[in-house]
N, C-alpha and C. Protein backbone atom coordinates (compact mmCIF):
# COMPACT_ATOMS: atom_id res chain seq x y z
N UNK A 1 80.77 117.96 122.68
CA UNK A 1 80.89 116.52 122.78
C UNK A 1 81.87 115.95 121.76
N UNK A 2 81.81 116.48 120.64
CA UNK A 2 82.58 115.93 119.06
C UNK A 2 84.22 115.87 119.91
N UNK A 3 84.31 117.71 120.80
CA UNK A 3 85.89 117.54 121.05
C UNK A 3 86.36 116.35 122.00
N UNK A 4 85.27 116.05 123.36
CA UNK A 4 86.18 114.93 123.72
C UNK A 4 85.90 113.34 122.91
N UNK A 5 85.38 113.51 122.10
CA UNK A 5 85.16 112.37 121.38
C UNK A 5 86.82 112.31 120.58
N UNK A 6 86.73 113.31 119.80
CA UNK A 6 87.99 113.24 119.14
C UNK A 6 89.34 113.37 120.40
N UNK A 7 89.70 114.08 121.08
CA UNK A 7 90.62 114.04 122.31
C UNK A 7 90.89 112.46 122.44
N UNK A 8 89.71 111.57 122.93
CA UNK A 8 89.71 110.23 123.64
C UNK A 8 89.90 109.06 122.47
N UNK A 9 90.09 109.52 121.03
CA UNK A 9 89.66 108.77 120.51
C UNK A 9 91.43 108.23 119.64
N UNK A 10 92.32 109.49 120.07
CA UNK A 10 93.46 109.82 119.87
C UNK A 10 94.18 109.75 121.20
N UNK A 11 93.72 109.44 122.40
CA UNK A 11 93.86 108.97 123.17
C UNK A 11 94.65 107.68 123.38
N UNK A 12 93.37 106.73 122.66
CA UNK A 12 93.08 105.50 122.33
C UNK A 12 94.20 104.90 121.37
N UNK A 13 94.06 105.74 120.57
CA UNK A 13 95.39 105.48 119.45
C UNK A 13 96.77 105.86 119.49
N UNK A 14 96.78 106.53 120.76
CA UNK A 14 97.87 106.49 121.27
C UNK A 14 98.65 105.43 122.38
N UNK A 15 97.20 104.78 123.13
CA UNK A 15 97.56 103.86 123.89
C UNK A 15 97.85 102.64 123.25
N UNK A 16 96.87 102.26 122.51
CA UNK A 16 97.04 101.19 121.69
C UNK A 16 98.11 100.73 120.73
N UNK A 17 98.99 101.64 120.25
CA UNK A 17 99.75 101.51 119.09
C UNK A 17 101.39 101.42 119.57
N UNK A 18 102.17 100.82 118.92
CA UNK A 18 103.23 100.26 118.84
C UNK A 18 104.25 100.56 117.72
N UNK A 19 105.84 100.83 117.75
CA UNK A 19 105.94 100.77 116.29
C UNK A 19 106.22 102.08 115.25
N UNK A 20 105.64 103.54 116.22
CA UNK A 20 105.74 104.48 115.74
C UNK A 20 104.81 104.88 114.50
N UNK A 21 104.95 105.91 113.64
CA UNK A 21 103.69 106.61 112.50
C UNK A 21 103.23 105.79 112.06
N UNK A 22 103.82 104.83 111.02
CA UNK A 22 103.87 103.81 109.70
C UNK A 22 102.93 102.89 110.32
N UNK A 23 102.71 102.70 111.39
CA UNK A 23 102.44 101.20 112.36
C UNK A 23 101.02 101.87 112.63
N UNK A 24 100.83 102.92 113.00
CA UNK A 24 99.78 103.68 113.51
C UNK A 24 98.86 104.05 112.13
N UNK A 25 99.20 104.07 110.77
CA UNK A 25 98.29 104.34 110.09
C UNK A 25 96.50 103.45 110.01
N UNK A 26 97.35 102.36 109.84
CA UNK A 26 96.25 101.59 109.82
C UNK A 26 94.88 101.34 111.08
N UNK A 27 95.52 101.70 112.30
CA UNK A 27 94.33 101.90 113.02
C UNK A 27 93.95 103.18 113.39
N UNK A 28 95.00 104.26 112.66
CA UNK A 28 94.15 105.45 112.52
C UNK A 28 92.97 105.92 111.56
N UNK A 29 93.17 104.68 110.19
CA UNK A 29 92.21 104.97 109.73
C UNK A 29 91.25 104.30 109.81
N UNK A 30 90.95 103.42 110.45
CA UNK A 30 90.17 102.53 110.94
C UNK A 30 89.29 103.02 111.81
N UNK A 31 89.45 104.69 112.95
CA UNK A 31 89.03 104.79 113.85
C UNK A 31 88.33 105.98 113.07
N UNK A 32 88.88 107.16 112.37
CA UNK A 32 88.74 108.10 111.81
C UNK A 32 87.74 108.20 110.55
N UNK A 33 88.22 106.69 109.79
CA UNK A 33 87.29 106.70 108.47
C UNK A 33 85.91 105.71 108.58
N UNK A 34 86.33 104.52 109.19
CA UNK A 34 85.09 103.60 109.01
C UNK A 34 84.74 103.75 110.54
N UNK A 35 85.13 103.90 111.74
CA UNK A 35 84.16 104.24 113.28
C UNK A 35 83.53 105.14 113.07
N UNK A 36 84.32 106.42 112.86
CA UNK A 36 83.53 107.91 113.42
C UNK A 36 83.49 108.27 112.11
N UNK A 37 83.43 107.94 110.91
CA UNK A 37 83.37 108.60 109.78
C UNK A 37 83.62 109.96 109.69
N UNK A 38 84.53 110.71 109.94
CA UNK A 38 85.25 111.89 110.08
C UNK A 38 85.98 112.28 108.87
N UNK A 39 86.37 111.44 108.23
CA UNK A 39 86.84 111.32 106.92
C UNK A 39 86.33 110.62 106.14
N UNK A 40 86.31 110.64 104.66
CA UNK A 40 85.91 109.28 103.68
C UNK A 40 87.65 109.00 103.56
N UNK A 41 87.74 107.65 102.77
CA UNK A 41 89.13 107.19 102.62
C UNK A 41 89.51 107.84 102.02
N UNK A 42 88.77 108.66 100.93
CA UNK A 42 89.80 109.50 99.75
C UNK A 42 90.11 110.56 100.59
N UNK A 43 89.81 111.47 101.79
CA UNK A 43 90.64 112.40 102.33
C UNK A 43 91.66 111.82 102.71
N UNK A 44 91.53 110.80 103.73
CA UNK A 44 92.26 110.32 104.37
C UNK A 44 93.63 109.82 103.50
N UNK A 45 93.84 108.90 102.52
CA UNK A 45 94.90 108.95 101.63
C UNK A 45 95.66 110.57 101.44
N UNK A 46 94.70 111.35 100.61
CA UNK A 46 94.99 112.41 100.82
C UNK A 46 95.78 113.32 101.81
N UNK A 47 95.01 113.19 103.07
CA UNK A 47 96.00 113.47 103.80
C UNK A 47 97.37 112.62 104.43
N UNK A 48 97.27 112.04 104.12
CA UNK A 48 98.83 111.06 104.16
C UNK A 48 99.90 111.00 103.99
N UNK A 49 99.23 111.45 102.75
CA UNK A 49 100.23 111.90 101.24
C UNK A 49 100.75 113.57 102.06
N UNK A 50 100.31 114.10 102.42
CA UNK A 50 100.32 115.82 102.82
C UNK A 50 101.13 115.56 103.88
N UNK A 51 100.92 114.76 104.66
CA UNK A 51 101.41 114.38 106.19
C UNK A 51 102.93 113.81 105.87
N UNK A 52 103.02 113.07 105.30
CA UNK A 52 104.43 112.71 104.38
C UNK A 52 105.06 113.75 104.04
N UNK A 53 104.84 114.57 103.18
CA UNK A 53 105.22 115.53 102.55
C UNK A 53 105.70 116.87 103.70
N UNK A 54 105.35 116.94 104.54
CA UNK A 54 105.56 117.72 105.75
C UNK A 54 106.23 117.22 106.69
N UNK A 55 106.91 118.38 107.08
CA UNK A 55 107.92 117.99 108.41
C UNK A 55 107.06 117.28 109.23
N UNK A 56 108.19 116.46 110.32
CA UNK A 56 107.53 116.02 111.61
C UNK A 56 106.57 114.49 111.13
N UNK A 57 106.65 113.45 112.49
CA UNK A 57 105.70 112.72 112.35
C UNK A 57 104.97 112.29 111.41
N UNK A 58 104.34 111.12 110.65
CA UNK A 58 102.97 111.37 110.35
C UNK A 58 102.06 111.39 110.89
N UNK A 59 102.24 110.39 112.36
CA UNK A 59 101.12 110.13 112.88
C UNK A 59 100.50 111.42 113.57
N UNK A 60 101.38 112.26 114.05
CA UNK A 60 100.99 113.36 114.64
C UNK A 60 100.42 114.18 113.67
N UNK A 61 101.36 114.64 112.03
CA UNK A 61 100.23 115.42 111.32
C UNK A 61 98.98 114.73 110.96
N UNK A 62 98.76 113.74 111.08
CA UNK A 62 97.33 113.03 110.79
C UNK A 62 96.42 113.12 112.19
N UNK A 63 96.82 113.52 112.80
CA UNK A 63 96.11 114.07 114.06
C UNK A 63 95.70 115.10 114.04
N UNK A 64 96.83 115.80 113.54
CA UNK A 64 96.23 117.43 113.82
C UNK A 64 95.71 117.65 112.78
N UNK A 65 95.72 117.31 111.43
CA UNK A 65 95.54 117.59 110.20
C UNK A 65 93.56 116.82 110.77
N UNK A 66 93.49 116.01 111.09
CA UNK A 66 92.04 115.21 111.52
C UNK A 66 91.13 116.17 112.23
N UNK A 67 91.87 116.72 113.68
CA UNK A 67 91.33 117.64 114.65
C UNK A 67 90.74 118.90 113.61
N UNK A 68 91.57 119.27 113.05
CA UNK A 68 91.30 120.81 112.64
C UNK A 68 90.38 120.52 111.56
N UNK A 69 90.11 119.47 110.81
CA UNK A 69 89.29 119.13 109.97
C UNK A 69 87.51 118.99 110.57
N UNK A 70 88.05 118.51 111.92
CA UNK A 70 86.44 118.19 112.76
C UNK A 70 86.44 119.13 113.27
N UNK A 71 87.29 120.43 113.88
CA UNK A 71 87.01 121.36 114.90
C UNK A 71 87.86 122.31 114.85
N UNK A 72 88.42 122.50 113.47
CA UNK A 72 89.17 124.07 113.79
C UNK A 72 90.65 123.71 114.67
N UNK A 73 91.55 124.37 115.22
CA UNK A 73 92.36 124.72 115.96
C UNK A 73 92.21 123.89 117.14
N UNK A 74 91.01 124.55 117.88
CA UNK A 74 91.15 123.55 118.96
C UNK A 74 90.86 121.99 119.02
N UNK A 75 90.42 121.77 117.75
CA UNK A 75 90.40 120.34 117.44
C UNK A 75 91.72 119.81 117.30
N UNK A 76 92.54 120.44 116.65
CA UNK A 76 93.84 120.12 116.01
C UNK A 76 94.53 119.92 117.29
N UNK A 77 94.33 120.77 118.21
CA UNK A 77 95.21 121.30 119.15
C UNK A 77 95.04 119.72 120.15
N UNK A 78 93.71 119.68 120.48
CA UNK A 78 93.17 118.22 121.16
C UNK A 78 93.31 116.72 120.76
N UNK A 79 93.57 116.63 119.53
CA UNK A 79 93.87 115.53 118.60
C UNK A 79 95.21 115.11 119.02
N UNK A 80 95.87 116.14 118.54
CA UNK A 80 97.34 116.19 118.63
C UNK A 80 97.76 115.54 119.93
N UNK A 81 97.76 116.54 120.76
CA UNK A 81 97.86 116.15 122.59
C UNK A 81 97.17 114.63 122.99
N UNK A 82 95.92 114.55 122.45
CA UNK A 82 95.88 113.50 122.68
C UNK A 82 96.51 111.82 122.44
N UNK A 83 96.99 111.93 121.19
CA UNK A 83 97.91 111.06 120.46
C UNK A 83 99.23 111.43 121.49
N UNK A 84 99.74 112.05 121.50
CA UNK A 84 101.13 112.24 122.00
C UNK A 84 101.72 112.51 123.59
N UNK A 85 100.88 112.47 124.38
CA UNK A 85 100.16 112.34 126.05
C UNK A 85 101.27 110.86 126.20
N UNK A 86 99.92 110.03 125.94
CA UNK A 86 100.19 108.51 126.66
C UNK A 86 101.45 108.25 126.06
N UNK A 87 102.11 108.28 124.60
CA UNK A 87 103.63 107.94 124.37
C UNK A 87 104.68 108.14 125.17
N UNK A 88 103.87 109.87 125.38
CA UNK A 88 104.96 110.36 126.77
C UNK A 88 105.40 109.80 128.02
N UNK A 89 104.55 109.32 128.58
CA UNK A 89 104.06 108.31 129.60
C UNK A 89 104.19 107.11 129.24
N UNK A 90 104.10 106.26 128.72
CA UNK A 90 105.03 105.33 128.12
C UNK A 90 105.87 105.13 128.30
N UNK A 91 106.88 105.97 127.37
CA UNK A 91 108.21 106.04 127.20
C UNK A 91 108.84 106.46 128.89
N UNK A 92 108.06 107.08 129.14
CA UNK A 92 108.97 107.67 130.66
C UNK A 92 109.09 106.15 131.72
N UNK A 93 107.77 105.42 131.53
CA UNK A 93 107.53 104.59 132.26
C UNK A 93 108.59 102.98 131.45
N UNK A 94 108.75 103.09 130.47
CA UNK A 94 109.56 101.94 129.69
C UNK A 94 111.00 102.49 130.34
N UNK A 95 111.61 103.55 130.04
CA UNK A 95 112.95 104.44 130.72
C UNK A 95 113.15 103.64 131.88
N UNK A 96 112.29 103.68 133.09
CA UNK A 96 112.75 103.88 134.00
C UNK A 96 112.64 101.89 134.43
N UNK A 97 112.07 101.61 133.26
CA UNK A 97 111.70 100.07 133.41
C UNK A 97 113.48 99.67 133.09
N UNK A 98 113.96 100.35 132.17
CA UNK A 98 114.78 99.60 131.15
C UNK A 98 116.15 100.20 132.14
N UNK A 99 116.19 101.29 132.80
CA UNK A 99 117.66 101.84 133.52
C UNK A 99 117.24 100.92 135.03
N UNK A 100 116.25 100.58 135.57
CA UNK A 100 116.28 99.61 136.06
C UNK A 100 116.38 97.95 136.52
N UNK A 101 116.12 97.75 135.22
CA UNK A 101 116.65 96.09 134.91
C UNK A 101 117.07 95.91 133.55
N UNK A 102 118.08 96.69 133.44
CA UNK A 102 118.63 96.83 131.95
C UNK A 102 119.00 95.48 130.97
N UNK A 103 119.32 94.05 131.89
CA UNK A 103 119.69 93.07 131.52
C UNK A 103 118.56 91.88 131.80
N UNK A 104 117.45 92.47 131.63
CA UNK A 104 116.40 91.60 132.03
C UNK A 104 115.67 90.36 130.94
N UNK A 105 116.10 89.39 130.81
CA UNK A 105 115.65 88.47 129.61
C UNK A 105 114.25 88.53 129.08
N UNK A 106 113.61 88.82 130.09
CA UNK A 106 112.09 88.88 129.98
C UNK A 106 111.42 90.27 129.28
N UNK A 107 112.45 91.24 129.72
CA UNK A 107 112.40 92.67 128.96
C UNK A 107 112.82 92.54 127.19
N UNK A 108 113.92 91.91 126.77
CA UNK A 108 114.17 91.44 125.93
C UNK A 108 113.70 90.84 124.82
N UNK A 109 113.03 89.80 125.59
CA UNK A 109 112.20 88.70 125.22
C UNK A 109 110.15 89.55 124.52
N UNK A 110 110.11 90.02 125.51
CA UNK A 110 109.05 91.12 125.03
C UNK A 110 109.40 92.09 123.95
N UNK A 111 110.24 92.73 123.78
CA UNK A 111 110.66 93.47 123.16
C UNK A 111 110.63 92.71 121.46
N UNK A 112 111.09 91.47 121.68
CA UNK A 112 111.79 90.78 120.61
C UNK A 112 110.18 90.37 119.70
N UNK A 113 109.18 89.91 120.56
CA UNK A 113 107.98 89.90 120.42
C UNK A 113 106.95 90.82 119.96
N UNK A 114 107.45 92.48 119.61
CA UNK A 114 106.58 93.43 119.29
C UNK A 114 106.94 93.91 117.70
N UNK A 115 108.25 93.57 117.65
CA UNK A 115 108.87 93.71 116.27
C UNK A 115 108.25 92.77 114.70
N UNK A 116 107.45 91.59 115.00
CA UNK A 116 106.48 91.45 114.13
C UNK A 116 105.25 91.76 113.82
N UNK A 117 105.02 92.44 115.09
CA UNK A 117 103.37 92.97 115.03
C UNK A 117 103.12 94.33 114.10
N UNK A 118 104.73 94.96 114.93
CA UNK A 118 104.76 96.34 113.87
C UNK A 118 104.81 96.24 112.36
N UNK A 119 105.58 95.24 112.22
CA UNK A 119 105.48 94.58 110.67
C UNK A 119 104.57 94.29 109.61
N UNK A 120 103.80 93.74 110.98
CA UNK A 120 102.36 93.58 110.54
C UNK A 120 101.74 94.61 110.56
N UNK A 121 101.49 95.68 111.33
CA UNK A 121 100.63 96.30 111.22
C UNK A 121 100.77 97.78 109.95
N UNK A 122 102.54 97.90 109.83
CA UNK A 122 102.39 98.50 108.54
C UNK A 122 102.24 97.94 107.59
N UNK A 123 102.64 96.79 106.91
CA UNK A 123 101.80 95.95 105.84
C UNK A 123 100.49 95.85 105.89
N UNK A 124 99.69 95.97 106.95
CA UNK A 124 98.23 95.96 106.75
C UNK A 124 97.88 97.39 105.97
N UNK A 125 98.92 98.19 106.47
CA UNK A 125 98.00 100.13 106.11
C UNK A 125 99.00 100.17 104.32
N UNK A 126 100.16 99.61 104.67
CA UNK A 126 100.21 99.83 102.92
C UNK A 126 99.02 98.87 102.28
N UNK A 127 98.72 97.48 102.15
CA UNK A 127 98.40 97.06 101.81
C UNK A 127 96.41 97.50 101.09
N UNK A 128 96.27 98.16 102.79
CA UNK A 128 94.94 98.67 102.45
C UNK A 128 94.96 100.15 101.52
N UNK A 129 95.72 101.17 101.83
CA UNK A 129 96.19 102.20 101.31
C UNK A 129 96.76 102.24 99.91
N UNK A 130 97.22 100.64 99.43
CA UNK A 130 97.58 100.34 97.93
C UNK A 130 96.26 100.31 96.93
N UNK A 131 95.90 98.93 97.78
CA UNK A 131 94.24 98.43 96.91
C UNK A 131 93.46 99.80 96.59
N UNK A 132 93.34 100.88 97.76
CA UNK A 132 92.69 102.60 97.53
C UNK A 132 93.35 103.18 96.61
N UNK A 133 94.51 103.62 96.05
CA UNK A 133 94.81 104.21 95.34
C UNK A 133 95.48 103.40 93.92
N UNK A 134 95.79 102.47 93.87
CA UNK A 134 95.88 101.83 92.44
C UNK A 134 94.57 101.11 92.15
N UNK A 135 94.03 101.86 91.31
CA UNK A 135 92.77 101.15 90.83
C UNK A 135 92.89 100.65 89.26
N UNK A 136 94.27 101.32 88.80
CA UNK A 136 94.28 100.99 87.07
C UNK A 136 95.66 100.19 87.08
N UNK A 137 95.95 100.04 85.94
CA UNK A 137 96.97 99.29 85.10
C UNK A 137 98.37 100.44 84.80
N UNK A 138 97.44 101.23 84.50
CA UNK A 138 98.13 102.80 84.72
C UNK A 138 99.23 103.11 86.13
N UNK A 139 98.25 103.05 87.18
CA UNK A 139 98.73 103.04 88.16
C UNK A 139 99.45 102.14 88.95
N UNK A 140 99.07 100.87 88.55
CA UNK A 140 100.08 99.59 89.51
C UNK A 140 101.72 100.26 88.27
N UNK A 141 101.53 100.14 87.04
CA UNK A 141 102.90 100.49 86.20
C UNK A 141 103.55 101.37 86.64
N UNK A 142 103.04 103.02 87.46
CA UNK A 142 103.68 103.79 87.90
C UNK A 142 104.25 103.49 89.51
N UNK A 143 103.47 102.77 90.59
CA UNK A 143 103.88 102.29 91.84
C UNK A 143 105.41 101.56 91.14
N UNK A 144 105.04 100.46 90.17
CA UNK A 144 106.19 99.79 90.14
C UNK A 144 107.71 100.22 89.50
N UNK A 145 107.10 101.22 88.88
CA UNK A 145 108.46 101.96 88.03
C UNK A 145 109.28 103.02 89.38
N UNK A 146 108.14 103.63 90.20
CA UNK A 146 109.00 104.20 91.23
C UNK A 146 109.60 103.55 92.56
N UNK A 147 109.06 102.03 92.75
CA UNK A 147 109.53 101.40 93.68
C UNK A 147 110.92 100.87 92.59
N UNK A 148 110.79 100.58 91.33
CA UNK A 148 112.52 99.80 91.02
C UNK A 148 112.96 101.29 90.92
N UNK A 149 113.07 102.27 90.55
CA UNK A 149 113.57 103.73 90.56
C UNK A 149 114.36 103.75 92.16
N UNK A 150 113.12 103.46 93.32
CA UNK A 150 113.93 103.74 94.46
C UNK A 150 114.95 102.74 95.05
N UNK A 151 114.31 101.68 95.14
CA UNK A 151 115.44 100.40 95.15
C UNK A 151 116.04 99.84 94.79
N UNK A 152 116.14 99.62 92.96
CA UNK A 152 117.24 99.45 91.94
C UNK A 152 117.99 100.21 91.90
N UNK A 153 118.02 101.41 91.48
CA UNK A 153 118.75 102.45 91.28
C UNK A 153 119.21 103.71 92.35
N UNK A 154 118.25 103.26 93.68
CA UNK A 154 119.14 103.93 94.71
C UNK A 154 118.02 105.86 94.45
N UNK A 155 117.19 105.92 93.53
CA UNK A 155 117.17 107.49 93.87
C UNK A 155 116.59 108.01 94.86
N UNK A 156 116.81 109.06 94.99
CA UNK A 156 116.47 109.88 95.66
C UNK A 156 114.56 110.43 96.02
N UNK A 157 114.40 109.80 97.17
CA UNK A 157 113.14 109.89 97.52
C UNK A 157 112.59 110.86 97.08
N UNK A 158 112.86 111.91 97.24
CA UNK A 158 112.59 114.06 97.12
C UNK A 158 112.85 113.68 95.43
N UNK A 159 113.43 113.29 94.94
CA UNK A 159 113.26 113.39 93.63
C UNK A 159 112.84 113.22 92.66
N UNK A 160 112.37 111.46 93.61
CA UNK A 160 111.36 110.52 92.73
C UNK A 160 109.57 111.12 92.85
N UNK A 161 109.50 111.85 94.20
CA UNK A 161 108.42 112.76 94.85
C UNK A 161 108.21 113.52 93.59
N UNK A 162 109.38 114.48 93.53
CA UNK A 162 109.31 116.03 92.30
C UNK A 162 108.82 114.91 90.79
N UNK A 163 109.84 114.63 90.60
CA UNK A 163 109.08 113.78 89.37
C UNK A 163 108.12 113.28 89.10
N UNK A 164 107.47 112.47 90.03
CA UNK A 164 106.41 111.80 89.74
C UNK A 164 105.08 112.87 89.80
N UNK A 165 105.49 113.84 91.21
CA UNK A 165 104.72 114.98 90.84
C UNK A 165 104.33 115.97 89.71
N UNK A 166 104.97 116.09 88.88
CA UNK A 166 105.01 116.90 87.97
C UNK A 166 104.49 116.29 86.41
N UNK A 167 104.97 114.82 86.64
CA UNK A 167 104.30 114.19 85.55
C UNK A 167 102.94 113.90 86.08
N UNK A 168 102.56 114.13 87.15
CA UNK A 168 100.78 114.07 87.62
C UNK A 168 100.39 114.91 86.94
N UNK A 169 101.43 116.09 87.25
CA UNK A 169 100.49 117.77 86.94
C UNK A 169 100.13 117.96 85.36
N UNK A 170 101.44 117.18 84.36
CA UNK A 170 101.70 117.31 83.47
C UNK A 170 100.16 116.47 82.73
N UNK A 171 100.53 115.01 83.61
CA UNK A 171 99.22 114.15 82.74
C UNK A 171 97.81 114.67 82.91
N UNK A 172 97.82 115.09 83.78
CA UNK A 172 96.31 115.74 84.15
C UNK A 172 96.15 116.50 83.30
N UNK A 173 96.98 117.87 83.25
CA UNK A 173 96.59 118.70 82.39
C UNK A 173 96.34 118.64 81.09
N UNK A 174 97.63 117.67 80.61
CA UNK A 174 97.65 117.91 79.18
C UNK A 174 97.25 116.38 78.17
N UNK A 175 96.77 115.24 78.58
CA UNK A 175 96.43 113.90 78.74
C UNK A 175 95.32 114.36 78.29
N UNK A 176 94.58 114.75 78.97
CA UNK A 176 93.09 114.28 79.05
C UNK A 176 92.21 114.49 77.88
């Protein structure tokens, strides 16, 4: 039962969502952590962070990374497919919308209309995903030193990653 629960439930979050990974966090964890409690939030951040860090998608490694967490392989395997099914179908069905009335105002006009929602809906998952992991003074100082690091100064994402990583490893270990 758990597998088509999880299958339908990634289903769901595949039908529903707009916007691509970033857009999809927030009602993935919405369905995963507080519906079906499948995760607590601290995995779920956790895996985020992992899902980032890895090729491909997030939304898809947060699928499969979810599945295999509730069911092994074939969980992963069902999660996955299920998230990435209806996009397919979607997209095939938007294609054949868009090579058919390519100049359609109303196509346009919709289109023009989904571009704040996505906006919205990744500001909702940073926003909730911030308040979870900065809980100190400590930590809002380090968000903000690597956001002017990346956008003042232009660095390098992978670098600001290695760094900030290593001064984790460093403070943990030798801090405490």
């Amino acid at each position: 039962m758990i597998m088509l629960q999880l299958f339908l439930t990634f289903v769901l979050i595949g039908v529903l969502n707009f916007g691509g990974g970033y857009a999809m966090v927030s009602f993935i964890q919405n369905q995963v952590v507080d519906i079906h409690g499948w995760l607590t939030l601290r995995e779920y951040t956790d895996m985020l962070a992992i899902s980032q860090a890895t090729p491909g998608p997030i939304a898809v490694n947060t699928a499969t990374y979810t599945g295999f967490k509730i069911a092994g392989l074939p969980g992963a395997l069902l999660a996955t497919l299920g998230l990435i099914v209806p996009a397919y179908f979607i997209i095939l069905g938007l294609m054949y919308v868009f090579r058919r009335w390519p100049d359609n105002p109303y196509l346009k006009w919709g289109l023009s209309g989904v571009k704040p929602m996505v906006f919205a809906l990744i500001a909702a998952s940073a926003l909730s995903l911030g308040t979870e992991n900065i809980g100190t003074w400590y930590e809002l100082g380090l968000f903000l030193l690597s956001m002017l690091l990346l956008r003042r100064f232009k660095l390098n994402p992978i670098l600001l990653i290695t760094i900030f990583g290593v001064w984790g490893i460093f403070t943990a270990n030798f801090m405490v």
